[in-house]
Protein backbone atom coordinates (compact mmCIF):
# COMPACT_ATOMS: atom_id res chain seq x y z
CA UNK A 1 81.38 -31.17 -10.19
CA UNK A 2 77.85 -31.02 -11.01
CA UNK A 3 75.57 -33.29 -12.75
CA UNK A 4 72.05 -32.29 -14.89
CA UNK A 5 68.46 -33.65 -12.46
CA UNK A 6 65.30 -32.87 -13.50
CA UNK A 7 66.32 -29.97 -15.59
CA UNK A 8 68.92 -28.22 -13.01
CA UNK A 9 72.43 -28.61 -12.23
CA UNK A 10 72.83 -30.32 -8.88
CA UNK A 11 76.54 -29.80 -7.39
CA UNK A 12 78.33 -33.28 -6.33
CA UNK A 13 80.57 -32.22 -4.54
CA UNK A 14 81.33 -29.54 -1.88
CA UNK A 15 84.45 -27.18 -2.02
CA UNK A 16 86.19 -25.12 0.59
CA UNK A 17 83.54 -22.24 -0.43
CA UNK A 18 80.89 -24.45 0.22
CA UNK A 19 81.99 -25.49 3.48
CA UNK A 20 82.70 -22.24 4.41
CA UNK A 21 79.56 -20.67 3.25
CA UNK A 22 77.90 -23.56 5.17
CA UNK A 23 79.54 -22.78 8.21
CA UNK A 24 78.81 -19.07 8.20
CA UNK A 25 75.06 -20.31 7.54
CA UNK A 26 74.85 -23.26 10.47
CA UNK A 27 76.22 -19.94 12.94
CA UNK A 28 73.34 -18.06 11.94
CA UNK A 29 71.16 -20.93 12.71
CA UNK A 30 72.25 -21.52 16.10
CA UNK A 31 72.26 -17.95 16.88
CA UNK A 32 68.54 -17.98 15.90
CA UNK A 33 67.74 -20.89 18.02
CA UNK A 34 70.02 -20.06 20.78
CA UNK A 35 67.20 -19.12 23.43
CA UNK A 36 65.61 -23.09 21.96
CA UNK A 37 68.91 -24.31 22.68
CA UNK A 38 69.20 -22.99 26.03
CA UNK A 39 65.68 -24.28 27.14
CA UNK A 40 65.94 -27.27 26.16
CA UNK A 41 69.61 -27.51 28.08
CA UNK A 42 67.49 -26.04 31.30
CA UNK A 43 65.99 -28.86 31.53
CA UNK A 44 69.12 -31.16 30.87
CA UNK A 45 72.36 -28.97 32.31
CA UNK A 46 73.27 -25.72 33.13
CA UNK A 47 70.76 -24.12 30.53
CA UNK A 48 73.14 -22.18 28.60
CA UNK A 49 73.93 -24.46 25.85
CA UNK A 50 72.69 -22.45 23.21
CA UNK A 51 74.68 -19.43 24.45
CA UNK A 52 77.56 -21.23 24.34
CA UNK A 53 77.47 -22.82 21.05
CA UNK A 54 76.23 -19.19 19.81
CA UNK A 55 79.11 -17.70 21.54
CA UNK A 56 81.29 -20.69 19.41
CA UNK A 57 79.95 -21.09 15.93
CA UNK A 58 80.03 -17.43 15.86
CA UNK A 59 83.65 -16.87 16.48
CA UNK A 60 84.15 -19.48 14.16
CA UNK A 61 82.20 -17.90 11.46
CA UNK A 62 84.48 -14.94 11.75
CA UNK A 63 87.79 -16.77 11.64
CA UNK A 64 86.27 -18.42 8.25
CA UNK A 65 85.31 -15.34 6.62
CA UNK A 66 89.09 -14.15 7.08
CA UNK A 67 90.44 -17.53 5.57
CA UNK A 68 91.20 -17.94 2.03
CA UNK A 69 92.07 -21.16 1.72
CA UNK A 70 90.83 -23.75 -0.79
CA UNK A 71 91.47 -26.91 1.25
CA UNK A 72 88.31 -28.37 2.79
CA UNK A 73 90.20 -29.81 5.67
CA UNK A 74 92.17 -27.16 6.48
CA UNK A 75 88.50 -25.30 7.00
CA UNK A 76 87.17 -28.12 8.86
CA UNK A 77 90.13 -28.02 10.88
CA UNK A 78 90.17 -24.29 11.35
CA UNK A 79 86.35 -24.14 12.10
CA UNK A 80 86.72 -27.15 14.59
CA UNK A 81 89.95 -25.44 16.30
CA UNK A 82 87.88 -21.84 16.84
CA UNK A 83 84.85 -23.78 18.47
CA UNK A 84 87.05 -25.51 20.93
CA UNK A 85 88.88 -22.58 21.72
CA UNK A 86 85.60 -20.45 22.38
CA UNK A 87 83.39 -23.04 24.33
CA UNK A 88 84.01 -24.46 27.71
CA UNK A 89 82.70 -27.55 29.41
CA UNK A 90 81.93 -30.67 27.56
CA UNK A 91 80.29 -28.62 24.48
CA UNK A 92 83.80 -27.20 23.07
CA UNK A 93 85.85 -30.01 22.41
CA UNK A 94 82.92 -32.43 21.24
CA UNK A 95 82.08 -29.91 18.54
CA UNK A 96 85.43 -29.57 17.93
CA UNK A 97 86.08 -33.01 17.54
CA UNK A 98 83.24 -33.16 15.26
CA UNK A 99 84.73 -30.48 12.66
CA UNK A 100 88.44 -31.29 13.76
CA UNK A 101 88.76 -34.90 12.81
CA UNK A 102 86.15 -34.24 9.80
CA UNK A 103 89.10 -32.13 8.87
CA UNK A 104 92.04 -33.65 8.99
CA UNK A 105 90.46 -36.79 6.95
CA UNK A 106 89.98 -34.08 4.00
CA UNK A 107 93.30 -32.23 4.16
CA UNK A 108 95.00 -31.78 1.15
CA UNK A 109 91.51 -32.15 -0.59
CA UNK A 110 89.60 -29.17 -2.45
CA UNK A 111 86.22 -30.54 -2.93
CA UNK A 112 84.68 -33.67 -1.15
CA UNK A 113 82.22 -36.14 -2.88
CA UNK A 114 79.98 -38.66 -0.87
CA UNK A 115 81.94 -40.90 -0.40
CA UNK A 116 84.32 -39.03 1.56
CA UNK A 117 81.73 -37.05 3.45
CA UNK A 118 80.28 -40.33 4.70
CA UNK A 119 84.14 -41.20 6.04
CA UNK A 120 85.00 -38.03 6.67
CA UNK A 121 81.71 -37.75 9.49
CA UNK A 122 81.98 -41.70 10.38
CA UNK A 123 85.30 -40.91 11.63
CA UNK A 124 83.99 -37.69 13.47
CA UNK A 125 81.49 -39.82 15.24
CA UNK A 126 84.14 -42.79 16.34
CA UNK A 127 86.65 -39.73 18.06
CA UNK A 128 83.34 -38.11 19.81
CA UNK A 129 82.31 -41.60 20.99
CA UNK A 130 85.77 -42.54 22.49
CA UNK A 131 85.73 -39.32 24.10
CA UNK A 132 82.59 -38.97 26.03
CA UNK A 133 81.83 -42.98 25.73
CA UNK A 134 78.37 -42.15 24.77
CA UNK A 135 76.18 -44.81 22.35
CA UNK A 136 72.85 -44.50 20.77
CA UNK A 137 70.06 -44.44 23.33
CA UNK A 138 72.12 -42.35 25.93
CA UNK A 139 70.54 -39.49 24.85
CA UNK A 140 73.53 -37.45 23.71
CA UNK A 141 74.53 -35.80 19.87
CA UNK A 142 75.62 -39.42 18.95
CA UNK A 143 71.90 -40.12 18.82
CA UNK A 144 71.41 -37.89 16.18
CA UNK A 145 74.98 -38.29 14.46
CA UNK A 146 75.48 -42.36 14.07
CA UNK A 147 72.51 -42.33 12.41
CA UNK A 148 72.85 -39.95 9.55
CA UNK A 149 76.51 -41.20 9.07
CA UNK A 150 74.97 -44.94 8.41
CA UNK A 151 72.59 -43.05 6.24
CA UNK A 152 75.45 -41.43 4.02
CA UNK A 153 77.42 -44.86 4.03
CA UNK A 154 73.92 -46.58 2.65
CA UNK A 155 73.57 -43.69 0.35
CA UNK A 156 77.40 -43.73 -0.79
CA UNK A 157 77.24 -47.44 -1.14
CA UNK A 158 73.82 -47.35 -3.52
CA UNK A 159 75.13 -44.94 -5.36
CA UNK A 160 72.20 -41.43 -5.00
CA UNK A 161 73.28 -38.11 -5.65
CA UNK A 162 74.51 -35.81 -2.71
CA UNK A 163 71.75 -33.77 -2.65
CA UNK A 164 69.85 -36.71 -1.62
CA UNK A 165 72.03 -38.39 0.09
CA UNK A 166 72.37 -34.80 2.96
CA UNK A 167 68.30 -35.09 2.85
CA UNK A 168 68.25 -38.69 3.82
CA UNK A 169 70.64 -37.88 6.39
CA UNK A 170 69.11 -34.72 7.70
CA UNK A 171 65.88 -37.13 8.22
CA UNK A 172 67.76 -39.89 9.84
CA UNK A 173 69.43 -37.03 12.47
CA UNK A 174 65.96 -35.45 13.35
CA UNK A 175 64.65 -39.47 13.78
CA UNK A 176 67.44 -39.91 16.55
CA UNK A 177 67.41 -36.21 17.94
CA UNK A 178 63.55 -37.03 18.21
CA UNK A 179 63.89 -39.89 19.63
CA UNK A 180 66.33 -37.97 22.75
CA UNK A 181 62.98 -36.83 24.40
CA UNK A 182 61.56 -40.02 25.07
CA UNK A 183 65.70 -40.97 26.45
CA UNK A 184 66.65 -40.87 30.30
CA UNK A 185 70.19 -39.14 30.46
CA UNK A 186 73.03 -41.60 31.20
CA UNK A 187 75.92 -38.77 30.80
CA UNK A 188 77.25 -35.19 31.77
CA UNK A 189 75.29 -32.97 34.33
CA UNK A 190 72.32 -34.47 33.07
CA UNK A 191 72.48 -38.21 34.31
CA UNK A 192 72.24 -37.08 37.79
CA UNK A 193 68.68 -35.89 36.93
CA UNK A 194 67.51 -39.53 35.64
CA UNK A 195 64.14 -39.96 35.12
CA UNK A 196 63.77 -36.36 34.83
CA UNK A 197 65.33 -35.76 31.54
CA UNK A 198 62.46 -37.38 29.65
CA UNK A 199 60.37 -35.39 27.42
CA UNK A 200 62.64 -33.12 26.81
CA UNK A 201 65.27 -33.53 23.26
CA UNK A 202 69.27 -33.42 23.72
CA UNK A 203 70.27 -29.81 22.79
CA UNK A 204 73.23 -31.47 21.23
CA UNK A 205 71.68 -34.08 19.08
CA UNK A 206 69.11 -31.07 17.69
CA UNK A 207 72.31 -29.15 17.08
CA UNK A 208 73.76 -31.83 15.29
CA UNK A 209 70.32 -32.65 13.60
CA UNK A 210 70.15 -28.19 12.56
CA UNK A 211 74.12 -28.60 11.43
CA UNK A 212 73.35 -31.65 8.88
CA UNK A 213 70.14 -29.73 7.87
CA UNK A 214 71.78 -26.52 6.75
CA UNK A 215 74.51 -28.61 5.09
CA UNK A 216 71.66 -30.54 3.00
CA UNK A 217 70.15 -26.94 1.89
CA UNK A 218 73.97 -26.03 1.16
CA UNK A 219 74.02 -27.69 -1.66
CA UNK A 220 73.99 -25.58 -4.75
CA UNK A 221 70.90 -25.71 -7.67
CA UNK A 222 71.00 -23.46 -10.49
């Protein structure tokens, strides 16, 4: 479904396709920022982070292009299922999570408004919270995550388009990924460094911060 702004047809809501195509795109992101990535998880962990996640998002990529299905949570799901399977350590299954529970809260759905994008992620973020235990201000990928999924409830509940609704959430996750560098670690590898994790950003909030980004340019304008 699309609706006429300024002129141009601005799609709201995102199919299987667009998920997909998405997907495929956020791999090619992370593959270009995998030596960032791994920097900034030098500092943090074991340094190979962005490796990792490469390895991941890229194995996922491939599964997707094979897939022709038209259910968005069977793509989530899918997507999620690949990155688990292909990452180790504490990286795999949070990602996972993230795609894996978006997933199964759209199955049976071929396109996703708002509304259910904002559920669909607030759930995401309540599974990846119970798993590692992690809040805002522990500077982990929940710092960039909780708050662009309170931006997308605000958004859903005011009633702005989805174009502008990913935009306002891509600037709320690069305010809390940000605001990592300035954070002492208080989980993972990472913790046992304390003091010495400051001024440098969580690899996975940025991650999460790139992943809502390239969703937010996703969205199609004719």
């Amino acid at each position: 479904m699309t609706k006429l702004l300024a002129g141009r047809s601005v799609a709201e809501t995102l199919d299987s396709l667009g998920f997909k195509r998405f997907l495929i795109e956020l791999a090619s992101q992370i593959s270009r920022a995998k030596n960032e990535l791994d920097a900034m998880d030098s500092a943090c962990g074991d340094g190979d982070f962005g490796s990792t996640m490469t390895r991941a998002f890229g194995q996922a990529a491939k599964t997707l292009a094979q897939s022709s299905s038209n259910d968005v949570g069977a793509i989530l799901t899918l997507a999620g299922t690949s990155i688990l399977s292909s990452a180790g350590g504490a990286s795999g299954p949070l990602f996972g999570a993230l795609f894996r529970e978006s997933g199964s809260l759209a199955k049976g759905k071929r396109e996703v408004g708002l509304q259910d994008l904002a559920s669909m992620l607030e759930r995401s973020n309540q599974k990846i919270r119970l798993m590692g235990g992690a809040a805002v201000g522990d500077k982990t990928l929940i710092d960039a995550l909780e708050p662009a999924v309170s931006s997308l409830k605000e958004s859903a509940h005011s009633g702005v388009s989805l174009d502008e609704a990913l935009h306002r959430a891509a600037d709320s996750a690069k305010a809390g990924c940000d605001s990592t560098k300035q954070m002492v670690a208080k989980h993972g590898r990472a913790r046992y460094l304390g003091e010495q994790t400051i001024g440098f950003v969580d690899p996975g909030a940025y991650l999460v911060c790139l992943a809502i980004t390239t969703l937010a340019m996703s969205i199609k304008r004719n």
